[in-house]
N, C-alpha and C. Protein backbone atom coordinates (compact mmCIF):
# COMPACT_ATOMS: atom_id res chain seq x y z
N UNK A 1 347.25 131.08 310.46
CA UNK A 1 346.29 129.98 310.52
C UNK A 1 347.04 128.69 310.85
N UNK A 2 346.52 127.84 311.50
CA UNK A 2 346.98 126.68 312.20
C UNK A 2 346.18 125.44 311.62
N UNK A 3 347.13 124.29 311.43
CA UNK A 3 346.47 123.04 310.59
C UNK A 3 345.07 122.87 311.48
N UNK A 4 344.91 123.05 312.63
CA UNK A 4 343.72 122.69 313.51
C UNK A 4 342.51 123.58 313.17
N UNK A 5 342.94 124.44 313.01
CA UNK A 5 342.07 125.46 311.94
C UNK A 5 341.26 125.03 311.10
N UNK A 6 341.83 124.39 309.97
CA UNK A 6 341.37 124.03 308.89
C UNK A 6 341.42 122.90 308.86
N UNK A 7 341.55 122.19 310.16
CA UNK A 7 340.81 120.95 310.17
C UNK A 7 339.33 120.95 310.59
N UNK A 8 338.86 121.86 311.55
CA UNK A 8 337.80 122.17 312.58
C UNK A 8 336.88 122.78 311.28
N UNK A 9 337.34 123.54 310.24
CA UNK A 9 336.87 124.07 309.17
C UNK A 9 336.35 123.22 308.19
N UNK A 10 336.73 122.22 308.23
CA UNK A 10 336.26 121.08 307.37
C UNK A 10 335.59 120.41 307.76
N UNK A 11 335.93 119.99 309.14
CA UNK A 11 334.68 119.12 309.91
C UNK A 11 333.55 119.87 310.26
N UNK A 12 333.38 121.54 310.31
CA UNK A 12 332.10 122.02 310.55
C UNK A 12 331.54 121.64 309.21
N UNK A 13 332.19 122.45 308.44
CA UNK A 13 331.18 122.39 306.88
C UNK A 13 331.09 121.44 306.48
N UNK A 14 331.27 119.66 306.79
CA UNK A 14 330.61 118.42 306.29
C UNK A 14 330.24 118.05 307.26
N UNK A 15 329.92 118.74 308.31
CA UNK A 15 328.52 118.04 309.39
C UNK A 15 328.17 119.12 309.17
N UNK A 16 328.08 120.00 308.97
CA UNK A 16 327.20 121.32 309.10
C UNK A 16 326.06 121.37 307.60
N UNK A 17 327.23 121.31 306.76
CA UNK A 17 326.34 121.05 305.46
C UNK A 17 325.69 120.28 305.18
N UNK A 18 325.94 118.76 305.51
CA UNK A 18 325.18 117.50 305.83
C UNK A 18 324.24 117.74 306.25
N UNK A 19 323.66 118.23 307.46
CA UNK A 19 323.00 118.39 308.30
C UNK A 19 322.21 119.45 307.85
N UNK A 20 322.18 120.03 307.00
CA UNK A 20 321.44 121.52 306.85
C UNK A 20 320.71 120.78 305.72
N UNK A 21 321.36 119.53 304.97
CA UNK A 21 321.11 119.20 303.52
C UNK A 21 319.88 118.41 303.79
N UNK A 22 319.93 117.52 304.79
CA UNK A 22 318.73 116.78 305.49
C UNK A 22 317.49 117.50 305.66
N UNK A 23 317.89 118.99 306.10
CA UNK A 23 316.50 119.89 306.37
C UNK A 23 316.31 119.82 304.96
N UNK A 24 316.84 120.80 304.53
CA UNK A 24 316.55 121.03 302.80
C UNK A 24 315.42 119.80 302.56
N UNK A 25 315.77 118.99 302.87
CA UNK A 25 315.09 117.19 302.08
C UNK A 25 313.84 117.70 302.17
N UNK A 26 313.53 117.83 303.62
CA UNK A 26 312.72 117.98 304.48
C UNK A 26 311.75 118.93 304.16
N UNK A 27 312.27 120.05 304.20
CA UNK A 27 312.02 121.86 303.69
C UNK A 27 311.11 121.68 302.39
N UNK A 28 312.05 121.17 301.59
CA UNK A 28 311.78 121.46 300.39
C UNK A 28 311.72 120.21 299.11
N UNK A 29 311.78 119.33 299.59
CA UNK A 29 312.40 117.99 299.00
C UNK A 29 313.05 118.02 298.12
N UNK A 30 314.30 118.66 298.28
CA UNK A 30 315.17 118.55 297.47
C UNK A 30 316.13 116.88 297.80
N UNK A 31 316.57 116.64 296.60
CA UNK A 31 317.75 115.39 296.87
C UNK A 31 316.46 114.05 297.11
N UNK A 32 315.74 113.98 296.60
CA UNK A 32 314.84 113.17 297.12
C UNK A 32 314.02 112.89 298.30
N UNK A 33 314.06 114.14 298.71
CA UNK A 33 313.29 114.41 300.27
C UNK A 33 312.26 114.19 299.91
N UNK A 34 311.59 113.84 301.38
CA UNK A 34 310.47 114.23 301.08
C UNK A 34 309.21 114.96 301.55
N UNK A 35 309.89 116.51 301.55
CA UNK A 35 309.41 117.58 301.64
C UNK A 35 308.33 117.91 302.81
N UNK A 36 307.72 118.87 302.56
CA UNK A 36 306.74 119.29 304.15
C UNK A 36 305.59 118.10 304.20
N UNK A 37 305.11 118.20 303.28
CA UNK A 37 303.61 116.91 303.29
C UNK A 37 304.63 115.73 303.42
N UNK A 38 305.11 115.29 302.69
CA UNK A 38 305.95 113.79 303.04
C UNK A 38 306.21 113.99 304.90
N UNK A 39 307.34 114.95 305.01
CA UNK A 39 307.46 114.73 306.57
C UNK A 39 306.52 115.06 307.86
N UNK A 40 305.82 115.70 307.48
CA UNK A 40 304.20 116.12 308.34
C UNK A 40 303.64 114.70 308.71
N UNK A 41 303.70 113.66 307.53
CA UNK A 41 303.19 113.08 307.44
C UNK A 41 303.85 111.85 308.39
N UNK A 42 305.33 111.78 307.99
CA UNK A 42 306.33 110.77 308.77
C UNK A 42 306.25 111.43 310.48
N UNK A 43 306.21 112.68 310.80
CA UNK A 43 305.81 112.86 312.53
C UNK A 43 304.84 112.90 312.98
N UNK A 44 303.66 112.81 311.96
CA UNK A 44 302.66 112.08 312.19
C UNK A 44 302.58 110.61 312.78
N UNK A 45 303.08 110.28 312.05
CA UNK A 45 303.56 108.68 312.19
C UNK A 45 304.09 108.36 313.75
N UNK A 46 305.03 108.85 313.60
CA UNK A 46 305.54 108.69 314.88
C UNK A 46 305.17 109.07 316.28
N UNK A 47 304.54 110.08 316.12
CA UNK A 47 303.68 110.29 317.01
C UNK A 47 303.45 111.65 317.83
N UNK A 48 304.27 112.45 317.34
CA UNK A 48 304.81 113.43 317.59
C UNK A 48 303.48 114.81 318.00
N UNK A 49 303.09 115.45 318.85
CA UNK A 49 302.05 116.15 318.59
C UNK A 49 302.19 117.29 319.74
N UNK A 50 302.33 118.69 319.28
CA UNK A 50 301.18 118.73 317.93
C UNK A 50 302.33 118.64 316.70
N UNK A 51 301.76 118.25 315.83
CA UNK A 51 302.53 117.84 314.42
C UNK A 51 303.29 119.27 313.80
N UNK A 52 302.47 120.67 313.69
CA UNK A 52 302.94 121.62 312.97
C UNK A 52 303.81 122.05 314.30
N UNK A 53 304.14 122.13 315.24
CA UNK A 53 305.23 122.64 316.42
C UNK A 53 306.32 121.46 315.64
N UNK A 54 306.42 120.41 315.86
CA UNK A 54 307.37 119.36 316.06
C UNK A 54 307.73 119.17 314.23
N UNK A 55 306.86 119.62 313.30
CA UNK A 55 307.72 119.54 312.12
C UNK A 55 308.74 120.91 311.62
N UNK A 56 308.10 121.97 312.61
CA UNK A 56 308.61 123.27 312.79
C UNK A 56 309.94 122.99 312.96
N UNK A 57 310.05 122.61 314.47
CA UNK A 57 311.20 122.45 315.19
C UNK A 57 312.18 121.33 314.18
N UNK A 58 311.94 119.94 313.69
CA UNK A 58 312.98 119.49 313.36
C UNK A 58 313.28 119.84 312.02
N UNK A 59 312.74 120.57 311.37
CA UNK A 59 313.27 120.94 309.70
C UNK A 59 314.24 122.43 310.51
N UNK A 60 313.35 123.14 311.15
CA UNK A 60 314.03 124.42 311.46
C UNK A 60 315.69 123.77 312.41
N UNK A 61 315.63 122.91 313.36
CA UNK A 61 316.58 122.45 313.78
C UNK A 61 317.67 121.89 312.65
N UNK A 62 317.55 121.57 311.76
CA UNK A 62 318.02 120.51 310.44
C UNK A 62 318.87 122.01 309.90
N UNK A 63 317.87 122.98 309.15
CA UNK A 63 318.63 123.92 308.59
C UNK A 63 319.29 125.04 309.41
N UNK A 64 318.80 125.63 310.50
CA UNK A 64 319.44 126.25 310.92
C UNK A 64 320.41 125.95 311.98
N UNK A 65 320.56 125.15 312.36
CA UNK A 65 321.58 124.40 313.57
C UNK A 65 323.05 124.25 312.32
N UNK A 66 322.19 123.27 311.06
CA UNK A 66 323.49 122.60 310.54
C UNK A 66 324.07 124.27 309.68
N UNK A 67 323.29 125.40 309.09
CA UNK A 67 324.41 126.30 308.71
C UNK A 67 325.15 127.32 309.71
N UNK A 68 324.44 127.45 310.76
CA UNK A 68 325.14 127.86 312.00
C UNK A 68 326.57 127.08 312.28
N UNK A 69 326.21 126.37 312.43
CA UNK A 69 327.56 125.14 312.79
C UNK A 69 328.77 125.47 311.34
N UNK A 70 328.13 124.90 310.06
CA UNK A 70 328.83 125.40 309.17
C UNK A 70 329.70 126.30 309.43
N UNK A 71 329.11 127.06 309.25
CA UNK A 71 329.76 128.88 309.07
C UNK A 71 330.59 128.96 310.75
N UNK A 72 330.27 129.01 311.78
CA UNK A 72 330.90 128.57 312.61
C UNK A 72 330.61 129.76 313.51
N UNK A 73 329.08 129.65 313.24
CA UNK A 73 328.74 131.29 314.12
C UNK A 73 327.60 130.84 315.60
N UNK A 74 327.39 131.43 316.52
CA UNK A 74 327.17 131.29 317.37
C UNK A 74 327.29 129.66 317.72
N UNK A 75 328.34 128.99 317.69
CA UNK A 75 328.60 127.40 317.67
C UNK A 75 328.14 127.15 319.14
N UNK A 76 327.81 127.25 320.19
CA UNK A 76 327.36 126.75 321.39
C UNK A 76 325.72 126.60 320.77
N UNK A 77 325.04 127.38 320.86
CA UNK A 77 323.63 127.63 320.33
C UNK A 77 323.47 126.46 318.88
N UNK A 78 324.40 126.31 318.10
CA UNK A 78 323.92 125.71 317.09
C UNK A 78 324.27 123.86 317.61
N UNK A 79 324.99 123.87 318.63
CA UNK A 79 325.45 122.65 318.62
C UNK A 79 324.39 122.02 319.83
N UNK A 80 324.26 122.90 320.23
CA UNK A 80 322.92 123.10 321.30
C UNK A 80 321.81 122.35 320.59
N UNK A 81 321.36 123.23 319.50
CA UNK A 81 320.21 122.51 318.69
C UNK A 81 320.18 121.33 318.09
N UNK A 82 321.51 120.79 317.44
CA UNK A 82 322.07 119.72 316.42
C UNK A 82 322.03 118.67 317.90
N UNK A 83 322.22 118.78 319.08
CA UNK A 83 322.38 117.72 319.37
C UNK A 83 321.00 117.31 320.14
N UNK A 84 319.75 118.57 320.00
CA UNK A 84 318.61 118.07 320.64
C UNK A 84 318.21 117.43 319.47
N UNK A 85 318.82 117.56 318.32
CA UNK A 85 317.99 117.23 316.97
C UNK A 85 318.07 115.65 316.56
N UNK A 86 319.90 115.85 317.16
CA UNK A 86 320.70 113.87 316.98
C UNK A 86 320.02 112.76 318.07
N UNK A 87 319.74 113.34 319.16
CA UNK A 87 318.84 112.87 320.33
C UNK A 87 318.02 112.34 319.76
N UNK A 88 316.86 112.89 319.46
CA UNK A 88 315.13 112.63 319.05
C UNK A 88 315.69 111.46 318.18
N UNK A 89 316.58 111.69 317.02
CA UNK A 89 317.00 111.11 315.40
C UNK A 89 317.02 109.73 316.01
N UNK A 90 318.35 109.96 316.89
CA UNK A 90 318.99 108.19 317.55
C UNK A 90 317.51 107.67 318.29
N UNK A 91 317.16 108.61 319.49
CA UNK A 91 316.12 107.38 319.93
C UNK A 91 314.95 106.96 319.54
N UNK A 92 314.59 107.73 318.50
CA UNK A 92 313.14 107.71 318.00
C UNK A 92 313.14 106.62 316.72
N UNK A 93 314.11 107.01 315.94
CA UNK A 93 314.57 106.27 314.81
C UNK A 93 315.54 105.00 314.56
N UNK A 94 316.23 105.45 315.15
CA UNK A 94 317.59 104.22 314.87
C UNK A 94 318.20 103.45 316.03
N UNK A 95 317.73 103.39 316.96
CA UNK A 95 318.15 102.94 318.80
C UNK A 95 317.47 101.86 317.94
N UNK A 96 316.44 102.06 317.44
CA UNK A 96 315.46 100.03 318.00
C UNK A 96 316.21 99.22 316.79
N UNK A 97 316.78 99.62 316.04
CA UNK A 97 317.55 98.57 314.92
C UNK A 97 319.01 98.49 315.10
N UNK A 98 319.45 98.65 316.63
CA UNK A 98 320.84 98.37 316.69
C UNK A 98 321.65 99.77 316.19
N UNK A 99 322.77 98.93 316.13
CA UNK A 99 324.19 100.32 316.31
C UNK A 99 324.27 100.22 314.40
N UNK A 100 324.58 99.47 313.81
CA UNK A 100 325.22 99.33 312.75
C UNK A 100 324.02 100.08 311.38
N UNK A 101 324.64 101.09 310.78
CA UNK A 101 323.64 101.44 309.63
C UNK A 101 323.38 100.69 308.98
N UNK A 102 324.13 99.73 308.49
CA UNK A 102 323.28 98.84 307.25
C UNK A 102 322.01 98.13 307.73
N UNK A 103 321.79 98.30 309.02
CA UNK A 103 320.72 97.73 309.51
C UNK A 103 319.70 98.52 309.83
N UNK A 104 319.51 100.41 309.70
CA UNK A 104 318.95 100.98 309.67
C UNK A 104 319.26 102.11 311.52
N UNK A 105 320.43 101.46 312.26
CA UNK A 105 320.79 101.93 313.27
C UNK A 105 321.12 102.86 313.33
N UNK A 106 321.76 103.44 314.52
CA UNK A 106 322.19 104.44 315.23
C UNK A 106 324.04 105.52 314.73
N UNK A 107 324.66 104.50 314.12
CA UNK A 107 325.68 104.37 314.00
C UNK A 107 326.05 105.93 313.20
N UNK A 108 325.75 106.25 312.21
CA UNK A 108 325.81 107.48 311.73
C UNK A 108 324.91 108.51 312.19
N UNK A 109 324.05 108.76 312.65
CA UNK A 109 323.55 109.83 313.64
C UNK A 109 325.12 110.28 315.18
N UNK A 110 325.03 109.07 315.47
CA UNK A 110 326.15 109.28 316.87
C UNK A 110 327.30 109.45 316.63
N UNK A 111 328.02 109.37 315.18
CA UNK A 111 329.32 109.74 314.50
C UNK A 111 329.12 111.16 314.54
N UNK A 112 327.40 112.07 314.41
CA UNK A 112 327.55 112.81 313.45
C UNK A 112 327.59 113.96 315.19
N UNK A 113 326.47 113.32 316.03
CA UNK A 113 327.12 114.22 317.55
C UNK A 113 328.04 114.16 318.21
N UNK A 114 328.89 112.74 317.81
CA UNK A 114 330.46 113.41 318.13
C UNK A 114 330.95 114.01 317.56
N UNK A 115 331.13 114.50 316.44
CA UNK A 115 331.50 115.25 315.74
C UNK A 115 330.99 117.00 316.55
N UNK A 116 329.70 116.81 316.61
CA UNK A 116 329.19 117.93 316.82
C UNK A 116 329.83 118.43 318.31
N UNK A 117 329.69 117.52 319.32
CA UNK A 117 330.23 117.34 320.96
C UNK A 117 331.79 118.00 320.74
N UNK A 118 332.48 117.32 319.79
CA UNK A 118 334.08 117.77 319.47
C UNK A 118 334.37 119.06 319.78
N UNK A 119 333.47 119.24 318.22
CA UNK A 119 333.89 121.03 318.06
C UNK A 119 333.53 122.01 318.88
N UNK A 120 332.23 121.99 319.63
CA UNK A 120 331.87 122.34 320.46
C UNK A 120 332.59 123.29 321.72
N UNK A 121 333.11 121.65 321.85
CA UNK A 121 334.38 121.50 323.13
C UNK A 121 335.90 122.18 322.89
N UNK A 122 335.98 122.01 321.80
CA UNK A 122 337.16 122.73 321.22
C UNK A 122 337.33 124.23 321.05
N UNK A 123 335.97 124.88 320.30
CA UNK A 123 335.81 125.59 319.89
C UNK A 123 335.88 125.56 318.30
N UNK A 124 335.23 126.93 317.62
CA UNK A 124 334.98 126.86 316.26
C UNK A 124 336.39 126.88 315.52
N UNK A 125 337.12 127.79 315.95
CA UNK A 125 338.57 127.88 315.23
C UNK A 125 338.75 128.86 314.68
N UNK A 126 339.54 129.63 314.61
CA UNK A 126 340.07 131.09 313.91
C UNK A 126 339.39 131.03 312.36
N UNK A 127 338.80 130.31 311.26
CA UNK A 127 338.41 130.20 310.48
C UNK A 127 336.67 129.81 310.59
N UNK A 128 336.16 131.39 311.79
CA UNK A 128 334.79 130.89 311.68
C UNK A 128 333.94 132.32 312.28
N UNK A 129 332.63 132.22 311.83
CA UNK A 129 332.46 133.67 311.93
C UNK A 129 332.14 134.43 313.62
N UNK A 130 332.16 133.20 314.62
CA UNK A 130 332.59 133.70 315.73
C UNK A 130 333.83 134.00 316.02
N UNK A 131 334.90 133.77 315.60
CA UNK A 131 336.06 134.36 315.85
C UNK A 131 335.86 135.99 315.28
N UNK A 132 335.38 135.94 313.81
CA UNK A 132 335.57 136.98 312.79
C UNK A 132 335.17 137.92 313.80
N UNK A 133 333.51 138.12 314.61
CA UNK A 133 332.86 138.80 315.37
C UNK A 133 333.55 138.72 316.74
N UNK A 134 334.34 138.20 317.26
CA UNK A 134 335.05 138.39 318.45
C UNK A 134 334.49 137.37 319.55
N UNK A 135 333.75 136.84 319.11
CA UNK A 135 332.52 136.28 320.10
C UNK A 135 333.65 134.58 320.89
N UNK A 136 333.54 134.54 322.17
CA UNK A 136 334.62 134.24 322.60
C UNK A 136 333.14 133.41 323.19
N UNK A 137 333.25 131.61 324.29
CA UNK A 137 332.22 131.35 324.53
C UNK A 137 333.24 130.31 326.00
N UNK A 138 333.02 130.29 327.10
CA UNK A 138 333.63 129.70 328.01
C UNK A 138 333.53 127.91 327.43
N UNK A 139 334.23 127.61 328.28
CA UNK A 139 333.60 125.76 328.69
C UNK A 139 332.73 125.84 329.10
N UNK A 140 332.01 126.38 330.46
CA UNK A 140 331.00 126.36 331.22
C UNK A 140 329.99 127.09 329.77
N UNK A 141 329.66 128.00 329.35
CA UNK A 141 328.48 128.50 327.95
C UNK A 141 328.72 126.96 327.34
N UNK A 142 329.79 126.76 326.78
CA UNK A 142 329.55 125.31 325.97
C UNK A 142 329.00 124.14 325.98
N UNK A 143 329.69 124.04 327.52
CA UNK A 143 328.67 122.61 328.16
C UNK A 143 327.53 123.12 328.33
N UNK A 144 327.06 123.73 329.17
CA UNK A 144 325.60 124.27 329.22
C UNK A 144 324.20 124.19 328.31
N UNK A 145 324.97 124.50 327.27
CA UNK A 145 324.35 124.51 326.08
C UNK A 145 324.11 123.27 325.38
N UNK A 146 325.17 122.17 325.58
CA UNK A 146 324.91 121.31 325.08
C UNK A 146 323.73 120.19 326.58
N UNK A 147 324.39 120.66 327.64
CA UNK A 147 323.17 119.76 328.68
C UNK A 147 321.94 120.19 327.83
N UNK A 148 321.57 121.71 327.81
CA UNK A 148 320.55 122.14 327.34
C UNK A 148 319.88 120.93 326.17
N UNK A 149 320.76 121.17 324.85
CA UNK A 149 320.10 120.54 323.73
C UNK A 149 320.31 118.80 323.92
N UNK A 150 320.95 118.47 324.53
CA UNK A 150 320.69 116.72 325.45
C UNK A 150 319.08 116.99 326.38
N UNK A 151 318.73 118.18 326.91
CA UNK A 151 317.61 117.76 327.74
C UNK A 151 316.45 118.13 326.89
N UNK A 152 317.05 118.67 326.50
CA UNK A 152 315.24 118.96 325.06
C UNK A 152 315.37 117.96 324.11
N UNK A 153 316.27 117.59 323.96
CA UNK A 153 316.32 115.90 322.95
C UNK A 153 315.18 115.16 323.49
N UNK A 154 315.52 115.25 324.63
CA UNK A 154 314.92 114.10 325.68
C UNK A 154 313.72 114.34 326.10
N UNK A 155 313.24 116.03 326.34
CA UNK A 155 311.64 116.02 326.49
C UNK A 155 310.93 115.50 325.06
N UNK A 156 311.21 116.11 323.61
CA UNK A 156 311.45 116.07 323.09
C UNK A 156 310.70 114.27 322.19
N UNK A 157 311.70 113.54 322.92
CA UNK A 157 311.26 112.25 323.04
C UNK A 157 310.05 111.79 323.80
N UNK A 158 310.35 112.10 324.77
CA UNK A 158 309.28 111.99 326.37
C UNK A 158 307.74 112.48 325.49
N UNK A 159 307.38 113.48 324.67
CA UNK A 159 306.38 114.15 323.58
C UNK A 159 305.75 113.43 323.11
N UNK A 160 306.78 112.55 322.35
CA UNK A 160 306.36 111.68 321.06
C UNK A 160 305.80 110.50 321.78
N UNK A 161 306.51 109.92 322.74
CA UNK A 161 305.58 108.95 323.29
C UNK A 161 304.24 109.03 323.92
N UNK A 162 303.91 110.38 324.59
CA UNK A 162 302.62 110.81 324.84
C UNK A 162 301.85 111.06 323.68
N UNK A 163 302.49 111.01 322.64
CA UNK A 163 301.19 111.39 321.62
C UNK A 163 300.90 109.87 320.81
N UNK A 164 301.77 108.64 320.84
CA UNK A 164 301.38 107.10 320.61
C UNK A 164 299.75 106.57 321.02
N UNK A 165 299.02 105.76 320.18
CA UNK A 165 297.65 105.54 320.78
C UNK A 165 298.64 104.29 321.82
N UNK A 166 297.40 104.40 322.60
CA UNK A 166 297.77 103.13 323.92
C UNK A 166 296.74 101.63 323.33
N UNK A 167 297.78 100.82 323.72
CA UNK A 167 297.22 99.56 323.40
C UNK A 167 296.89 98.60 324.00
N UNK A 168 295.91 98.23 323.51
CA UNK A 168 294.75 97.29 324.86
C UNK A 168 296.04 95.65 324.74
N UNK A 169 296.04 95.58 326.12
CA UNK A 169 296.95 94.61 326.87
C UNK A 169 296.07 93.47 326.66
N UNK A 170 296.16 92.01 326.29
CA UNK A 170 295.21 90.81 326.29
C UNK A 170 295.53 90.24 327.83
C-alpha cells in the first residue's frame, strides 16, 4: 500500500460520507434534516417539477453517489452522479449569494466537486472496492462520465427554471 492510497481513502470516505450524510438529512431527517415532507416541500419551492422525480433523484443522488464514492466502487458512475448533484446544489442554491459560505455561497459545494473531479481523475486507489473487483476504468470512461453528470446537472437546472411561475413585467 502506498501513502497515496490512503490518502485517496480518506478523501473518498469524508466526501463520500459527507455527502451520503446530507441524503440521510434528507431521507430520513436524521442530524436535523429535514426529511421527505420537509424536502418535497423545499423542491417544491424551488421549482423543480415534477416534485416526486426530482426529490427521487436528489436524496437518491445524495445517498447513493456519496456511499459509492465512499467505498470506492464503481467511482466513474458515482462521481458521475455527485457531480450532477454539486451542479443543481451550486447553481440553484448558492451561485446567487456569492463564493464565500458564511454568506450562504458556493464555496463548500465546489471544494466538495473538486474533490470529487480529483479522485475521479486519479482513480479510486488500491484501497477501494473497484480495485478489490478488478474493475479497471480508462481516462476516456472517467471523463465521460463526468461530461455526463456536468450535463444532467445542467438539464437538471434548465427543469427547475421551467417549472418557476412567470412574472408579469410592469
Amino acid at each position: 500500500m502506498q501513502p497515496t492510497d490512503l490518502g485517496l481513502l480518506i478523501l473518498r470516505l469524508v466526501v463520500g460520507l459527507t455527502f451520503a450524510t446530507h441524503g440521510a438529512q434528507k431521507a430520513f431527517g436524521w442530524w436535523n434534516g429535514p426529511g421527505v415532507a420537509g424536502w418535497r416541500g423545499a423542491i417544491t419551492h424551488m421549482g423543480f417539477q415534477p416534485v416526486e422525480l426530482f426529490l427521487a433523484l436528489s436524496v437518491g443522488a445524495e445517498l447513493v453517489g456519496g456511499l459509492l464514492f465512499a467505498f470506492g466502487l464503481f467511482t466513474p458512475l458515482a462521481a458521475m452522479i455527485m457531480i450532477g448533484q454539486l451542479v443543481v446544489i451550486i447553481g440553484k442554491a448558492h451561485l446567487p449569494k456569492g463564493f464565500w459560505n458564511t454568506t450562504g455561497g458556493f464555496e463548500y459545494p465546489l471544494t466538495i466537486a473538486a474533490s470529487v473531479i480529483a479522485v475521479s481523475f486519479i482513480g479510486a486507489g488500491a484501497l477501494s472496492l473497484d480495485r478489490t473487483l478488478g474493475l479497471a476504468f480508462t481516462d476516456s470512461v472517467r471523463a465521460g462520465f463526468l461530461l455526463i453528470g456536468l450535463l444532467g446537472g445542467l438539464v437538471a437546472l434548465g427543469a427547475s427554471r421551467l417549472g418557476q411561475p412567470v412574472t408579469a413585467r410592469a
